[in-house]
Each structure stands twice: as C-alpha cells, then as structure tokens.
Protein backbone atom coordinates (compact mmCIF):
# COMPACT_ATOMS: atom_id res chain seq x y z
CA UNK A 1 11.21 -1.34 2.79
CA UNK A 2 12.81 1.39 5.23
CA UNK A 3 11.87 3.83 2.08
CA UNK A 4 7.91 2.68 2.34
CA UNK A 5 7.76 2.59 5.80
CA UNK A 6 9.39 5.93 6.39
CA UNK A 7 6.92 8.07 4.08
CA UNK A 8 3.88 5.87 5.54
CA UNK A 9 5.00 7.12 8.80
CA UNK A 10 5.19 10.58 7.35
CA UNK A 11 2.22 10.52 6.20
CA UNK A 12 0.58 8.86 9.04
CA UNK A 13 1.63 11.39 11.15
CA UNK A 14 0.40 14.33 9.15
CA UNK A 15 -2.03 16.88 10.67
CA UNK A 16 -5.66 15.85 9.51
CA UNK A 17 -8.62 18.53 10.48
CA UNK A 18 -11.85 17.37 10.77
CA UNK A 19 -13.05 18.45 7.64
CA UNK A 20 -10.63 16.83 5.66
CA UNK A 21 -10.89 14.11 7.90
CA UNK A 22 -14.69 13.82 7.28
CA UNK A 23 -14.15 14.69 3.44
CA UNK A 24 -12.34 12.03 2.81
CA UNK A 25 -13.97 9.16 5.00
CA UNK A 26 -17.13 9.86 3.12
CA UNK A 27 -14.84 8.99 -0.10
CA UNK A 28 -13.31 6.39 0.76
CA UNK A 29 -16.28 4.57 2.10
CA UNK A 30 -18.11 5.02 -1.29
CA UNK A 31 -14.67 3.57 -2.51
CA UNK A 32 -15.20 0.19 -0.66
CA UNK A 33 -18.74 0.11 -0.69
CA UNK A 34 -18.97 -2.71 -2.78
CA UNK A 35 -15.29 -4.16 -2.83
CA UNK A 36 -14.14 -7.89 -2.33
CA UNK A 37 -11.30 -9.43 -2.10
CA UNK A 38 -10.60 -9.42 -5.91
CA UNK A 39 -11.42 -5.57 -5.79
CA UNK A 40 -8.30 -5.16 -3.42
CA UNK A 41 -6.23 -7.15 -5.42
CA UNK A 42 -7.15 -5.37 -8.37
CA UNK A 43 -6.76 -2.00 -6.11
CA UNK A 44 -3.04 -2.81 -4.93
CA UNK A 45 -1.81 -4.39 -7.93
CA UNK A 46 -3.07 -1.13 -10.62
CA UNK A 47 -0.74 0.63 -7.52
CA UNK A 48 2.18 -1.68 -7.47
CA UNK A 49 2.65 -1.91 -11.58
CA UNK A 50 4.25 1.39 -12.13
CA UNK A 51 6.69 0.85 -9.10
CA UNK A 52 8.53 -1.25 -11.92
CA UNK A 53 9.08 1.92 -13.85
CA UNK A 54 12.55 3.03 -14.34
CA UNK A 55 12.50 5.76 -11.93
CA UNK A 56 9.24 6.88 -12.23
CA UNK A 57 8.37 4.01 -9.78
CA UNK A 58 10.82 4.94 -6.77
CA UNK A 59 8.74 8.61 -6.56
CA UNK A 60 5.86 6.78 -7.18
CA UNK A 61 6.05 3.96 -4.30
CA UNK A 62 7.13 6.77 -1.75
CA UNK A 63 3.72 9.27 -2.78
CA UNK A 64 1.69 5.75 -2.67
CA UNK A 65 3.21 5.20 0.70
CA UNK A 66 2.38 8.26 2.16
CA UNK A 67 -0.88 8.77 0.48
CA UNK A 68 -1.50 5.46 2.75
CA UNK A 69 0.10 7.12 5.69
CA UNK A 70 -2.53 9.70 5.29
CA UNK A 71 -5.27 7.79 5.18
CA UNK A 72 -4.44 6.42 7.98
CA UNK A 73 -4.14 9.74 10.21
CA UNK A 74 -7.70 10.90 8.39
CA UNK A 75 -8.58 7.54 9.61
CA UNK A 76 -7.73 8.02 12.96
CA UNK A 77 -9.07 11.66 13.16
CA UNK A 78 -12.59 10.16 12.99
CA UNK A 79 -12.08 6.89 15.11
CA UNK A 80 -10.76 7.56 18.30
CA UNK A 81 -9.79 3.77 19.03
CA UNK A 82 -6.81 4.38 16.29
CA UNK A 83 -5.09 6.91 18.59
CA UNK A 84 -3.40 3.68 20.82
CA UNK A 85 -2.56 2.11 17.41
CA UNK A 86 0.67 2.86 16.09
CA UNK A 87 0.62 3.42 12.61
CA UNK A 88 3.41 1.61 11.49
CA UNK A 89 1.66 -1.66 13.50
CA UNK A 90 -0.74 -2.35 10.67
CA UNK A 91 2.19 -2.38 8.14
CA UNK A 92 4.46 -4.54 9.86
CA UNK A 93 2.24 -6.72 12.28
CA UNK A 94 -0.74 -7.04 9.93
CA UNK A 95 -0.30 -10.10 7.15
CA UNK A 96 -1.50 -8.30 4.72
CA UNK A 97 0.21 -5.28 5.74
CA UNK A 98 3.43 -7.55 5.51
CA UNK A 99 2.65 -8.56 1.85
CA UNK A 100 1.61 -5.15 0.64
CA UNK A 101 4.86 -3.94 2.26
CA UNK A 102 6.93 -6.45 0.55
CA UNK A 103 5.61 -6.07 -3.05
CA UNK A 104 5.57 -2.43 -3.17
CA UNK A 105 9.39 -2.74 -2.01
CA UNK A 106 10.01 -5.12 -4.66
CA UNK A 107 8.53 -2.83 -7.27
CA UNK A 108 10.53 0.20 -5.57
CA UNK A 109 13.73 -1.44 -5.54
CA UNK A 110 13.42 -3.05 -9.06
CA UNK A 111 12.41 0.54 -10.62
CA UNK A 112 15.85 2.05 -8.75
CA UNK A 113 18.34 -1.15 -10.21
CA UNK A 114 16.29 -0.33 -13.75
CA UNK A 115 16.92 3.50 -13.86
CA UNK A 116 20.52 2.99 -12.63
CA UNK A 117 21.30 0.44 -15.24
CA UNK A 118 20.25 2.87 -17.85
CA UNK A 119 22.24 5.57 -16.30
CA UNK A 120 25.49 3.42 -16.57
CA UNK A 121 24.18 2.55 -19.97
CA UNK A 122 24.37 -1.34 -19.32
CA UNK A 123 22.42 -3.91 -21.57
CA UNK A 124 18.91 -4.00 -20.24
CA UNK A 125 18.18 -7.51 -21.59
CA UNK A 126 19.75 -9.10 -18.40
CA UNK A 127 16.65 -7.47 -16.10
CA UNK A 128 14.03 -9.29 -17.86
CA UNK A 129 13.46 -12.33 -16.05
CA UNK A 130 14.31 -10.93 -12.67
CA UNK A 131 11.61 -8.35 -13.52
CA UNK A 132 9.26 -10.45 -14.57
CA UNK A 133 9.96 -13.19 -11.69
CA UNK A 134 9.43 -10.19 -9.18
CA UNK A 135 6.02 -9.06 -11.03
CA UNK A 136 4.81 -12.36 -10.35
CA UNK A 137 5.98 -12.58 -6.66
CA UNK A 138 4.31 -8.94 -6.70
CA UNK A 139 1.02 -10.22 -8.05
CA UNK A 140 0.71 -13.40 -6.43
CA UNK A 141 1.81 -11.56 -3.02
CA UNK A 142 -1.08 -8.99 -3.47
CA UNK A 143 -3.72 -11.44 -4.78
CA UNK A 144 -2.94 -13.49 -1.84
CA UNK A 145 -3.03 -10.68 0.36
CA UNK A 146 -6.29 -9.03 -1.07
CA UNK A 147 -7.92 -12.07 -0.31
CA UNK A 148 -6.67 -12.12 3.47
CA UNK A 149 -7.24 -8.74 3.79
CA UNK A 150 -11.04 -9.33 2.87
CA UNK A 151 -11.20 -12.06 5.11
CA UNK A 152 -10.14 -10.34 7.71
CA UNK A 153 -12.11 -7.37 7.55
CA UNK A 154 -15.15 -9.80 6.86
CA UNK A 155 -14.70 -11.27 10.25
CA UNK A 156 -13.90 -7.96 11.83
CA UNK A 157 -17.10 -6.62 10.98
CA UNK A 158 -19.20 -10.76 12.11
CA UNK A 159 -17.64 -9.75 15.47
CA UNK A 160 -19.23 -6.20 15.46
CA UNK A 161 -15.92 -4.05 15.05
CA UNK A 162 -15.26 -1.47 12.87
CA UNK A 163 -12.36 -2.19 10.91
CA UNK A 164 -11.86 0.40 8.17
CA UNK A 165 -9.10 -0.98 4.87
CA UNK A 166 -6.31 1.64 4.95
CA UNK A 167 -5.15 1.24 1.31
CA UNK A 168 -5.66 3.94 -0.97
C-alpha cells in the first residue's frame, strides 16, 4: 500500500501545463463519456490483472499508480476547487479509493512473493490458491467498488457538482 500511495503522490504532484492539462481532459472525458459502473469495473480490473505477474506486476502497479497520480494533478490544473484537496484524500478517504487501493496492493504484493519464489527456485504449486483467493478478493473488491464509484459520481453530478473519476 505505502508502494501505491507513494508513486500516486508522485505523480499527483507532478508539474502539469495547461496544455497537457487541457490535452488530456479532453481524453479522458471522451474516455467516460459513456461509462457505468460495469465500465469501471471492467476499467480497474483489465489494470489490476497483470499486478499478479511475477514481477512484471510490482513495475506495473507503481506506473498505474502514478499514471493515476497524474491524472489527478492534470485534473487539478483545470479545476481550481482540487487545489484544497489533497491528493492522497481521494485514495485513502474515498470508499472506492479504499478498495482500488487495496486490490492493486494485493496484486502488487502477490506479483513480489511470486517473482521471489521463483528466484529461490521454490515449488510454485503452493501459490495457487492464495493467488487465486486474492484474484477474487481483487475482483469482487473492484466490482464492488466500480459500482460505488458510479453511484457516487451519479449523485455528485444530481447535486450539480462536478466530480471528475480519477482512474486511468
């Protein structure tokens, strides 16, 4: 978790001109245009999977994370309001923030315990059913969270804010 949250913060505190800034909002709104809550599950998980690859996973969950953290500072580069948010709020205080945070650790730290057990050469057989217990925490955590996410953003936006989604 301290891995994620440190390259989110990284990347939420990266230097976004406007231009990128406007470049990229005009992406990523075409991106959830049309999304619902299955679209964000279907978003997070296709980014959670290959955390559970034997190494591959760890660089991948820490670029994911930051790629986030970015979005977030682009974010905030074109809505002012963001400035008195603290970036690491909506990962930690958020619910969904919470569960996103939670299964990309678990897919993090299972790709790290995979690679080293192939390092030290030990019999892989013993990390399939922890594996596949955490994949289903992973995609049960992110389909319940896609769905609160959704919800939340759908009453954000009945009460007349402007609540952009943060994941990438």
């Amino acid at each position: 978790m301290g891995i994620f949250a440190g390259a989110y913060h990284l990347g939420s505190i990266s230097t976004v001109n406007e231009e990128e800034a406007n470049t990229f909002m005009s992406e990523f709104e075409e991106l959830v245009l049309d999304i619902d809550a299955f679209g964000i599950f279907t978003h997070n998980t296709a980014i959670a999977l290959p955390m559970f690859i034997p190494g591959f996973g760890v660089g991948w969950g820490i670029f994911s994370a930051w790629s986030t953290g970015f979005a977030f500072a682009a974010i905030a580069t074109t809505t002012p309001i963001l400035d008195d948010i603290p970036p690491l709020t909506i990962l930690f205080l958020s619910p969904f923030g919470l569960m996103e945070l939670t299964a990309y650790s678990l897919g993090i730290s299972r790709s790290f315990i995979l690679i080293r057990a192939i390092f030290k050469k030990t019999n892989l057989k013993q990390f399939i059913k922890p594996t596949a217990i955490e994949i289903g925490i992973v995609v049960g955590l992110l389909l319940a969270g896609g769905y609160l996410e959704f919800y939340m953003i759908e009453l954000a936006q009945e009460q007349g804010m402007q609540m952009p989604g943060l994941d990438l």
